[in-house]
C-alpha atoms as a PDB file:
ATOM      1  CA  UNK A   1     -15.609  14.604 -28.758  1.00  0.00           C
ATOM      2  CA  UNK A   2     -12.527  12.633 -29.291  1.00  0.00           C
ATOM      3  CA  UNK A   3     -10.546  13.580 -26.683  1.00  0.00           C
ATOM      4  CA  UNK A   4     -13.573  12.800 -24.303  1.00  0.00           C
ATOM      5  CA  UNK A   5     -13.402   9.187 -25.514  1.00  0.00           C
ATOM      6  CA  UNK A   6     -10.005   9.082 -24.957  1.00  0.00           C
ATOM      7  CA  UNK A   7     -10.844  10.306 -21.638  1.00  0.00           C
ATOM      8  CA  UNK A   8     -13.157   7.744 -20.222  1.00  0.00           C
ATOM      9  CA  UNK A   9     -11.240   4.814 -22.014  1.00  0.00           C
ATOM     10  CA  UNK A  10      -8.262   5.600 -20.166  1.00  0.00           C
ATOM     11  CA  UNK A  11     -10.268   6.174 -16.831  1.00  0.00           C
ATOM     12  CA  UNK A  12     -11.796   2.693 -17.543  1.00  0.00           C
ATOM     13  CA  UNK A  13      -8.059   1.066 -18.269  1.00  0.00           C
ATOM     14  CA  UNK A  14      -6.718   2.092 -14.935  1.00  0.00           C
ATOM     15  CA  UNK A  15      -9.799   1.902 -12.912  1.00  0.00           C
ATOM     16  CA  UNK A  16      -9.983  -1.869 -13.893  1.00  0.00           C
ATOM     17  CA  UNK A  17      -6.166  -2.642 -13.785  1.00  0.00           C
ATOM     18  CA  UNK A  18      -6.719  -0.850 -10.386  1.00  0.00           C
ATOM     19  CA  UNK A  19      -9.362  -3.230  -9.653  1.00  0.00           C
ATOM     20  CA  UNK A  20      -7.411  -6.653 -10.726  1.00  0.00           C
ATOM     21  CA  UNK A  21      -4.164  -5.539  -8.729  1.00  0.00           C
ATOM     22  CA  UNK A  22      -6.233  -5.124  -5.613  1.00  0.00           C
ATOM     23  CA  UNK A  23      -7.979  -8.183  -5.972  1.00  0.00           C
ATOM     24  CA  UNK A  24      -5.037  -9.978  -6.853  1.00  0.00           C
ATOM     25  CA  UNK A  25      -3.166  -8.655  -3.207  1.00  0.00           C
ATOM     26  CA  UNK A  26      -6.108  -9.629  -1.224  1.00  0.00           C
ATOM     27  CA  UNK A  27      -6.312 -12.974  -2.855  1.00  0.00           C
ATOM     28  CA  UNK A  28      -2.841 -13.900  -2.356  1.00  0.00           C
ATOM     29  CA  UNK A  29      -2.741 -12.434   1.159  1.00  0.00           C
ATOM     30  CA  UNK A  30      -6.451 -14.243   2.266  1.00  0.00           C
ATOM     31  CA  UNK A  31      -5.015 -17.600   0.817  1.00  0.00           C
ATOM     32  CA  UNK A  32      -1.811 -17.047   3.445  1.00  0.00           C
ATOM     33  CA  UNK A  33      -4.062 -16.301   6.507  1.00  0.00           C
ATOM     34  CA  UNK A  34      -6.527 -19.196   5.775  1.00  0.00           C
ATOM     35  CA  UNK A  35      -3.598 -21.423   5.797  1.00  0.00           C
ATOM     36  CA  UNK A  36      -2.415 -20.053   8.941  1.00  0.00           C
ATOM     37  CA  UNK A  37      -5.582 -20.107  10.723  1.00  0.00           C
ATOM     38  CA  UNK A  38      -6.067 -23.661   9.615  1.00  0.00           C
ATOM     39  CA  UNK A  39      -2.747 -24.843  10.381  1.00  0.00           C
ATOM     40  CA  UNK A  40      -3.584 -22.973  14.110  1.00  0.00           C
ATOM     41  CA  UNK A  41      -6.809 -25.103  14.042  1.00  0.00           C
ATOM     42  CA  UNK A  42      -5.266 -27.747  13.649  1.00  0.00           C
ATOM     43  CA  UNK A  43      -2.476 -27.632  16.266  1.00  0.00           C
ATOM     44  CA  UNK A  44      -5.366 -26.977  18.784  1.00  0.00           C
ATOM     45  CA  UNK A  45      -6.821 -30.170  17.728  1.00  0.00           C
ATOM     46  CA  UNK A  46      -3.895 -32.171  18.300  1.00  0.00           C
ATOM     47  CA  UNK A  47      -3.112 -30.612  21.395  1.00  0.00           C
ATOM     48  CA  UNK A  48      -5.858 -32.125  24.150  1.00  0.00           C
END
């Protein structure tokens, strides 16, 4: 029964640190195209 515990709590560690590295890559990545975009936004704004 142990070892089954031992198990899922490891399946749980690296399905969440699996979860938190993902998010973190998206994050960082979605925060440089938003930039982007806006800075492209706003070069077509300036431009009439």
């Amino acid at each position: 029964m142990n070892l089954w515990l031992v198990f899922w709590t490891l399946m749980l560690v690296v399905a969440g640190g699996s979860f938190a590295v993902i998010t973190l890559i998206v994050s960082v990545r979605g925060v440089r195209d938003l930039r982007q975009w806006f800075a492209s936004l706003s070069r077509q704004n300036a431009d009439p």
